[in-house]
Protein backbone atom coordinates (compact mmCIF):
# COMPACT_ATOMS: atom_id res chain seq x y z
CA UNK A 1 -6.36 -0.09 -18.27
CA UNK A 2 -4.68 0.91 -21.39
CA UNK A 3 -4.31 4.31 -20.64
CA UNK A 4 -3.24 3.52 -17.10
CA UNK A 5 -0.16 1.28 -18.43
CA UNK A 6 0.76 4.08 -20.78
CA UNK A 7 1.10 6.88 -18.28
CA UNK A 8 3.12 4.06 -15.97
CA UNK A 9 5.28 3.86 -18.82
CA UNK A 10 5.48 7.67 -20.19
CA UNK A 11 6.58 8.51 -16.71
CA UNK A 12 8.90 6.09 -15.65
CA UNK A 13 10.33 5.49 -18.88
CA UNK A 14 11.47 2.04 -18.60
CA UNK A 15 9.51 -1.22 -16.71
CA UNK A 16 10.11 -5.06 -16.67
CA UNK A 17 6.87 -6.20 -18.59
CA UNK A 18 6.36 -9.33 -16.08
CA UNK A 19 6.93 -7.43 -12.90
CA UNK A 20 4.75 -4.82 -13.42
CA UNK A 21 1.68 -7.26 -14.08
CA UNK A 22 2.83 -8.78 -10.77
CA UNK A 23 3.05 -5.67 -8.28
CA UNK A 24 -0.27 -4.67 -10.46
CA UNK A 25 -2.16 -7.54 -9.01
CA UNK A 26 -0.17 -7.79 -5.96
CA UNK A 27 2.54 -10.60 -5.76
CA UNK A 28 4.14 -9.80 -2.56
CA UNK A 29 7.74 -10.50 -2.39
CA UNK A 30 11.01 -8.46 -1.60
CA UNK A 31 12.20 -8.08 -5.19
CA UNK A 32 8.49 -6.78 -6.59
CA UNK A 33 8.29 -4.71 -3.57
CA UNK A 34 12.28 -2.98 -4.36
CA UNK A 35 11.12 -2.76 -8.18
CA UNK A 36 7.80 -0.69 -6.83
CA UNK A 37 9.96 1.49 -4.59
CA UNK A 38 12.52 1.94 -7.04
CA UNK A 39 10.26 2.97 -9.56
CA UNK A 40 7.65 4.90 -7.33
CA UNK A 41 4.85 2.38 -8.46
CA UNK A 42 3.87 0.99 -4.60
CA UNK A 43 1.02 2.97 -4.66
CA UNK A 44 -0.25 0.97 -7.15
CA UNK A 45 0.37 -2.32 -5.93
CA UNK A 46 -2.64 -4.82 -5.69
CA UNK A 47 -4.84 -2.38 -6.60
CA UNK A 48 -5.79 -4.58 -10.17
CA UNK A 49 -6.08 -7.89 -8.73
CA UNK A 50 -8.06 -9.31 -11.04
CA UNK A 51 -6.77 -8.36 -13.88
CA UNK A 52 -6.16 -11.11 -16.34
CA UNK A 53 -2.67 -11.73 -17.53
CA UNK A 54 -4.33 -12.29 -20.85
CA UNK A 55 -6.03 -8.70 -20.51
CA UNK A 56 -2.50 -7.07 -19.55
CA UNK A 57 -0.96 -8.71 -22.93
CA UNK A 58 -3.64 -7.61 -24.76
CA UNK A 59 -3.24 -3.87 -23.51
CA UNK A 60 0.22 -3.79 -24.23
CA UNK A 61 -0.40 -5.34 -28.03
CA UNK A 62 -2.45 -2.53 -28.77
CA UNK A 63 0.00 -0.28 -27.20
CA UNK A 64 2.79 -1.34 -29.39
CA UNK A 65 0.73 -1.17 -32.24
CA UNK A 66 0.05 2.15 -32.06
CA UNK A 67 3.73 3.01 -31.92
CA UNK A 68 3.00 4.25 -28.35
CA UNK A 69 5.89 1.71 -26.47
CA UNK A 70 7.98 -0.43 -27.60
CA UNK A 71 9.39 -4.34 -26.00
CA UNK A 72 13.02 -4.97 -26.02
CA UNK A 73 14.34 -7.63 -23.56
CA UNK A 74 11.65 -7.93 -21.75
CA UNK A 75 11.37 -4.10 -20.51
CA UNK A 76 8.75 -1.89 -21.93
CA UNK A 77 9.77 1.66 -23.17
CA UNK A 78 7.72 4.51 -24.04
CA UNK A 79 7.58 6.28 -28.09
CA UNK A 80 5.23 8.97 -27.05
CA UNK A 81 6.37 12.17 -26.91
CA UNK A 82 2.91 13.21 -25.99
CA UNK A 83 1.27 14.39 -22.65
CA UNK A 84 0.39 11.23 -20.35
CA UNK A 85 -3.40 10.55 -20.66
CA UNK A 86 -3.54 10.48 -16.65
CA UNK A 87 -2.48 12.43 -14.01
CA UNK A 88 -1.38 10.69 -11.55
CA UNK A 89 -0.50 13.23 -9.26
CA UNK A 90 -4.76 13.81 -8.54
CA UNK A 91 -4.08 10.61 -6.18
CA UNK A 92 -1.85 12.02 -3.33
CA UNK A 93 -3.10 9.49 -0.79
CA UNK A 94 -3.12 6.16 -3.33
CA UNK A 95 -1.21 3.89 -1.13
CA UNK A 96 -1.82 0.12 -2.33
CA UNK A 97 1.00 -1.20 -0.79
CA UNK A 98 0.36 -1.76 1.89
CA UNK A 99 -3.19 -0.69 2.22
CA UNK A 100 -4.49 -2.84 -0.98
CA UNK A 101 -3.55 -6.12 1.44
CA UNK A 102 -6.34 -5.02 3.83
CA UNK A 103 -8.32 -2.02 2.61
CA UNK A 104 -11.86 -3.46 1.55
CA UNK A 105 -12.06 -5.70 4.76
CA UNK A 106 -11.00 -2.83 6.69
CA UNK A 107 -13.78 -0.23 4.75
CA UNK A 108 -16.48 -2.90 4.86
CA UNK A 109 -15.79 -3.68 8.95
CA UNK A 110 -16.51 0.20 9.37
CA UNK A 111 -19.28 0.50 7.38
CA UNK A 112 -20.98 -2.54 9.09
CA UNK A 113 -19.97 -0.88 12.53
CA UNK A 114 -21.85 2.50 11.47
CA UNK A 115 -24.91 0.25 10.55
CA UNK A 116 -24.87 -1.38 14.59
CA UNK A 117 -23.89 1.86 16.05
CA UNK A 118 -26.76 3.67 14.31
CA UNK A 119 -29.44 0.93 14.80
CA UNK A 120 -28.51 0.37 18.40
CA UNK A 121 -28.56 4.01 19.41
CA UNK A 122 -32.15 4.35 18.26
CA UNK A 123 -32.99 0.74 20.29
CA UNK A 124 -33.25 -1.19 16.75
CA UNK A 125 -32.75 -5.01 16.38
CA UNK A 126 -34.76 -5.67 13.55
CA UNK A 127 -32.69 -4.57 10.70
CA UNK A 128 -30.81 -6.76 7.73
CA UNK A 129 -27.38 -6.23 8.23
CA UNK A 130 -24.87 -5.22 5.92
CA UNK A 131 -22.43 -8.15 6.37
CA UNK A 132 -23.83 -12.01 7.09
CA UNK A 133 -19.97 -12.94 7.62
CA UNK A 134 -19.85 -14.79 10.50
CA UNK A 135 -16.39 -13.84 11.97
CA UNK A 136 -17.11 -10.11 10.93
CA UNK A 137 -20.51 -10.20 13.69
CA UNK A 138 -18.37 -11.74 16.28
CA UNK A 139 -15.56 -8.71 15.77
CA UNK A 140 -17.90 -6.67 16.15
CA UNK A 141 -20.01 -8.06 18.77
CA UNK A 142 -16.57 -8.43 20.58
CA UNK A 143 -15.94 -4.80 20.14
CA UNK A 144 -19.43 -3.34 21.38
CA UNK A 145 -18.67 -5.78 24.80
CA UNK A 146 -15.33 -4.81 25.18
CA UNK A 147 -15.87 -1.03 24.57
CA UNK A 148 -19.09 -1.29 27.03
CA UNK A 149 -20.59 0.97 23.81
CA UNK A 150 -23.61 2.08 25.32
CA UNK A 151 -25.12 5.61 24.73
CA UNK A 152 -22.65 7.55 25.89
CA UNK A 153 -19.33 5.40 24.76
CA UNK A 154 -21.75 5.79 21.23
CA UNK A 155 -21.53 9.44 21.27
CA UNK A 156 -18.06 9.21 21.80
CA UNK A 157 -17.87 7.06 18.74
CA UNK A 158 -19.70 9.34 16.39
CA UNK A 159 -17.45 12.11 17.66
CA UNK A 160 -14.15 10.16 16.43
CA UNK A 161 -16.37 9.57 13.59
CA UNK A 162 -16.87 13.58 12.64
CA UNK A 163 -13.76 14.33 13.39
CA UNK A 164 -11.81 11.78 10.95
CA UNK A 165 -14.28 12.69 8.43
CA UNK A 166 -13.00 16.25 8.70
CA UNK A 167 -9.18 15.46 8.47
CA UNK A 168 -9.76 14.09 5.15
CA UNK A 169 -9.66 15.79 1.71
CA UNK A 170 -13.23 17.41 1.43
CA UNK A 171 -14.28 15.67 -1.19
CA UNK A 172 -13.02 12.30 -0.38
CA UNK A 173 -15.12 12.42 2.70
CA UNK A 174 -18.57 13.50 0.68
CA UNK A 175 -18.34 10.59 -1.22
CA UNK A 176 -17.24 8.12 0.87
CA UNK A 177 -19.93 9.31 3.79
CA UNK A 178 -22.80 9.01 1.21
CA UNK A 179 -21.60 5.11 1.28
CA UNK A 180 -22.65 5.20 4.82
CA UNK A 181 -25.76 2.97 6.57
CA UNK A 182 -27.68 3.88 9.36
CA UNK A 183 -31.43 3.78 10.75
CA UNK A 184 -33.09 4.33 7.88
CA UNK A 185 -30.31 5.68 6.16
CA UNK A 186 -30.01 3.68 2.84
CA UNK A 187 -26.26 4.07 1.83
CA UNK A 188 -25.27 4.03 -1.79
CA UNK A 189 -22.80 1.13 -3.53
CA UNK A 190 -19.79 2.61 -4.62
CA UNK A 191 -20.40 2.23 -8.54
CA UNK A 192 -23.50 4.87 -7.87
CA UNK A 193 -20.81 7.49 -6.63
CA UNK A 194 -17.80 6.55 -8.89
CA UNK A 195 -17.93 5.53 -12.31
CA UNK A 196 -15.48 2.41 -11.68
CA UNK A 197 -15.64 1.46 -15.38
CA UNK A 198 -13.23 4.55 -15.76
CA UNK A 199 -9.77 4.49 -15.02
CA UNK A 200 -10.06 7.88 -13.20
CA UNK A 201 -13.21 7.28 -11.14
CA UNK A 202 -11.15 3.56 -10.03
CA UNK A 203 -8.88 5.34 -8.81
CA UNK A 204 -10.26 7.72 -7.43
CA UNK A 205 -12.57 5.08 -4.90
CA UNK A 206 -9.48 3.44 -4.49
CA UNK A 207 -7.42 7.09 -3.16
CA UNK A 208 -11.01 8.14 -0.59
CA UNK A 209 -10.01 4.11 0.75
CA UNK A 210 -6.55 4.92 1.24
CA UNK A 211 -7.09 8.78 2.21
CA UNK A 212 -9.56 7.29 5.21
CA UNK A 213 -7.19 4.39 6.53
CA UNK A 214 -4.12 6.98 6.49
CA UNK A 215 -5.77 10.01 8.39
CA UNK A 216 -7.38 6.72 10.71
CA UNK A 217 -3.57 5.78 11.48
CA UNK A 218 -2.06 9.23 12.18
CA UNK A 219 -4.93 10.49 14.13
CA UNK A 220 -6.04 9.80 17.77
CA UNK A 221 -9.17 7.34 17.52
CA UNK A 222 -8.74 4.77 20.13
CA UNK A 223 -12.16 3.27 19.87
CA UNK A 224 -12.16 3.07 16.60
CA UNK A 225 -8.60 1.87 16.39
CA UNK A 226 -9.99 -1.13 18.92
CA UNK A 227 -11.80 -2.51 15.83
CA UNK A 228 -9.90 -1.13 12.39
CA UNK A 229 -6.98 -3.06 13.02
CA UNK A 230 -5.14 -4.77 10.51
CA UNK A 231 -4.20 -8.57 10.84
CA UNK A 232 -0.96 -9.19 12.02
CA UNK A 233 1.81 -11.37 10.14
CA UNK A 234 5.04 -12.29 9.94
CA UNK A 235 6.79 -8.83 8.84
CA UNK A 236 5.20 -7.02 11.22
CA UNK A 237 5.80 -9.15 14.36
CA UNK A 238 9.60 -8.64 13.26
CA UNK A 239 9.02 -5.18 13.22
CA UNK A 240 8.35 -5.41 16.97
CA UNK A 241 11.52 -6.79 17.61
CA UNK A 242 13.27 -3.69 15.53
CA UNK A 243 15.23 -0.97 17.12
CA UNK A 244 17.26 2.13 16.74
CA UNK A 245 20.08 -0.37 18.47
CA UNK A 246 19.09 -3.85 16.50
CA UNK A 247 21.54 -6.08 14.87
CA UNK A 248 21.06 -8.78 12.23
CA UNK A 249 22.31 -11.33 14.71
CA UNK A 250 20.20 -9.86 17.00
CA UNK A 251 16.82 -10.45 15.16
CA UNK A 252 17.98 -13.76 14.43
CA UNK A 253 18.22 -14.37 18.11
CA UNK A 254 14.71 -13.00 19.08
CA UNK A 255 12.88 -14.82 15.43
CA UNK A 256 14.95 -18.45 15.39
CA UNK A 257 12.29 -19.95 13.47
CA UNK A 258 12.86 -17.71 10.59
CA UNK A 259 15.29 -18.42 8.02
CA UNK A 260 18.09 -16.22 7.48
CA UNK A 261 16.95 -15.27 3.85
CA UNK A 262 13.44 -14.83 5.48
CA UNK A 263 14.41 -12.39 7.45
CA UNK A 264 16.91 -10.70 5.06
CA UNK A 265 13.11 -10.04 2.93
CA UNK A 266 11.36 -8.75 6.10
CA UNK A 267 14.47 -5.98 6.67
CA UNK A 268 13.82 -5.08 3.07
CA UNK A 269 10.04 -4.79 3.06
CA UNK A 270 10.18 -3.08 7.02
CA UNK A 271 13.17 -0.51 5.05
CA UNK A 272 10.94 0.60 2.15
CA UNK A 273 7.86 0.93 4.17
CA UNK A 274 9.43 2.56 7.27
CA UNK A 275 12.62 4.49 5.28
CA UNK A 276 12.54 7.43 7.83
CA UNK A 277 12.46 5.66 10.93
CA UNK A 278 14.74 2.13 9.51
CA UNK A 279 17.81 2.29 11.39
CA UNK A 280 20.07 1.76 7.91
CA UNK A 281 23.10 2.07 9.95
CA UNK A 282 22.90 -0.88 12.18
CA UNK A 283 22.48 -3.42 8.80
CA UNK A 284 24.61 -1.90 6.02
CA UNK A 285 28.49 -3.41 6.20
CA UNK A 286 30.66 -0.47 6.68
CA UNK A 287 32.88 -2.10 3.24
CA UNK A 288 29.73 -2.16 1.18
CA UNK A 289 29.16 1.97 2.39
CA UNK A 290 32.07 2.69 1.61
CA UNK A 291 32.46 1.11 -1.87
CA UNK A 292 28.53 2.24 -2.88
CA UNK A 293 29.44 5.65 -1.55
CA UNK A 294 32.32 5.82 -3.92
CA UNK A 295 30.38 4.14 -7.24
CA UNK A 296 27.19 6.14 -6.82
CA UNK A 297 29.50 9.44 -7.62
CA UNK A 298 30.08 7.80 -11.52
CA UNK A 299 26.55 5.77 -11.72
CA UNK A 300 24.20 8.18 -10.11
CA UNK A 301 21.58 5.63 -11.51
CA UNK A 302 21.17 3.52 -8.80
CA UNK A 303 17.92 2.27 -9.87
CA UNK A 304 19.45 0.20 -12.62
CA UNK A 305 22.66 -0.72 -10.80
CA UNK A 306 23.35 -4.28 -11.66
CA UNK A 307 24.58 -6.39 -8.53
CA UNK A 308 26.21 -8.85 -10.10
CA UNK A 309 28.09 -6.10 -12.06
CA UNK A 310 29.41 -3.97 -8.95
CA UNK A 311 29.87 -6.99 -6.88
CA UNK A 312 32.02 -8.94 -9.88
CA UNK A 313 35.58 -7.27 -8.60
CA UNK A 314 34.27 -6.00 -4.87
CA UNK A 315 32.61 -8.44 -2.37
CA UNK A 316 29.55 -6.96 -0.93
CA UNK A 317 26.66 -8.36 0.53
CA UNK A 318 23.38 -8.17 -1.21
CA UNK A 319 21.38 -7.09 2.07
CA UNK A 320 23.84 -4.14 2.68
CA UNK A 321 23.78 -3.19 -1.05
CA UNK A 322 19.82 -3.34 -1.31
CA UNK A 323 19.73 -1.11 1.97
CA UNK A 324 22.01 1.14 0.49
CA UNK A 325 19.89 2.02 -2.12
CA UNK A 326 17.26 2.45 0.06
CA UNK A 327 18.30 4.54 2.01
CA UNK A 328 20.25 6.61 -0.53
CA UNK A 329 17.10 6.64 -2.44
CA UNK A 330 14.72 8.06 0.38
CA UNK A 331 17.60 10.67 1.09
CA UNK A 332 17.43 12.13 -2.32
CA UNK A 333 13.03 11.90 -2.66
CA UNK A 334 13.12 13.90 0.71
């Protein structure tokens, strides 16, 4: 861990101590969400869970010590002139928010599904199951009726099966298929194919996850999209409402039982997971464009633009101004 918070640090240069620990172990709200985006940490997010406060602190004592970083006002700056101890880059696919919400439920469903799939093609119904969760056997058992998976439909399975395992990085999918269970296939836990006590072999089990549920969502699996489904929730039943032609009033209308600031929060978490299809036009004011526009060309920091600053002698409003850092933001990352 203390090597991980290091190279955070070496590379971004500059990160409130608090939030950090909280997108870390995945506090989900629209302000720890803009600080991830902001500072390209979201792929990070919820990925350390369980990681003690106390253990964080205790990192970050021995960092200072060292004359590695330094605390001032709350924000944690790196000393180090030296290389970062990880590369970060090695994890193209890391994507903890928003996979980290759903990812091990989601990994374990398909692992279980393998296991029934396998056992029923070769007329098996003695085995031990992999998962004695009671709502996971009726998802499943839902999904084999629905599906009418017999042999054939099976087949057709497996074939989605091969052919996700080949969109993904080569040796992502070694590892990850040696966790696989069949008929008398006994598949390995994941601490017998990565050393998880490691930084780099946590995040590496963590990146075959995330590299499996993105190729999953781009690619054309419907039977195994039937089951791998993420729950739905608030944010994304707004997003079904969203359009290239939406309005703020409009959403309003169509989600009355939300309060306005709720809302506001699901625009700004739908606009930093969806920046290239977010239809930035409809909610930015035209007087906040056009006064951002014109500040952005003396502050080209807009990461540590200070509302309260900008806002002090022009009247904006805060969802337009968060937006338009969005947006100008995923314009310039392109």
């Amino acid at each position: 861990m203390r090597k991980f918070i290091l190279t955070l640090i070496m590379t971004r240069h500059k990160l409130k101590k608090t939030t950090l620990y909280l997108l870390l172990t995945g506090k989900k709200t629209s302000s720890i969400l803009v600080f991830g985006y902001f500072n390209q940490l979201l792929p990070f997010f919820g990925l350390f869970r369980n990681l003690r406060k106390e253990d964080y602190e205790n990192a970050l004592m021995s960092l200072k010590k060292t004359g590695l970083i330094e605390e001032k006002q709350g924000f944690l700056y790196s000393r180090s002139s030296l290389e970062a101890p990880l590369d970060l880059t090695e994890y193209p696919f890391l994507k903890g928010y928003p996979y980290s919400m759903f990812d091990q439920e989601l990994w374990g469903l398909f692992l279980f599904s393998l296991q029934v799939l396998s056992e029923k093609s070769f007329k098996n119904a003695q085995y031990l199951p992999l998962s004695q969760d009671f709502l996971t056997g009726v998802k499943i058992k839902v999904w084999l009726k629905k599906n009418h998976l017999q042999e054939e439909k099976i087949l057709m399975v497996k074939e989605e099966i091969a052919q996700l395992n080949s969109q993904l990085p080569k040796k992502s999918a070694n590892r990850l298929s040696q966790l696989w269970q069949g008929h008398e296939v006994l598949g390995q836990v994941p601490a017998q194919i990565y050393p998880l006590d490691k930084m780099e072999g946590y995040l590496t089990y963590y990146h075959d996850l995330h590299s499996f549920i993105f190729f999953l969502k781009q690619g054309n699996y419907p039977l195994l999209k039937d089951l791998l489904q993420e729950k739905e929730n608030s944010v994304s039943q707004t997003k079904k409402f969203l359009t290239k032609d939406s309005s703020l009033s409009q959403l309003q209308r169509k989600r009355p039982e939300l309060k306005p600031s709720t809302l506001r929060d699901h625009l700004l978490e739908i606009a930093i997971l969806e920046e290239a299809q977010f239809p930035f036009e409809n909610f930015i004011q035209k007087e906040t464009k056009l006064i951002l526009n014109d500040y952005v060309k003396n502050h080209p920091q807009v990461i540590h633009w200070d509302y309260k600053t900008i806002s002090s002698t022009k009247e904006m409003d805060f969802l337009s101004y968060r937006l338009w850092q969005i947006n100008y933001l995923s314009e310039v990352r392109k």
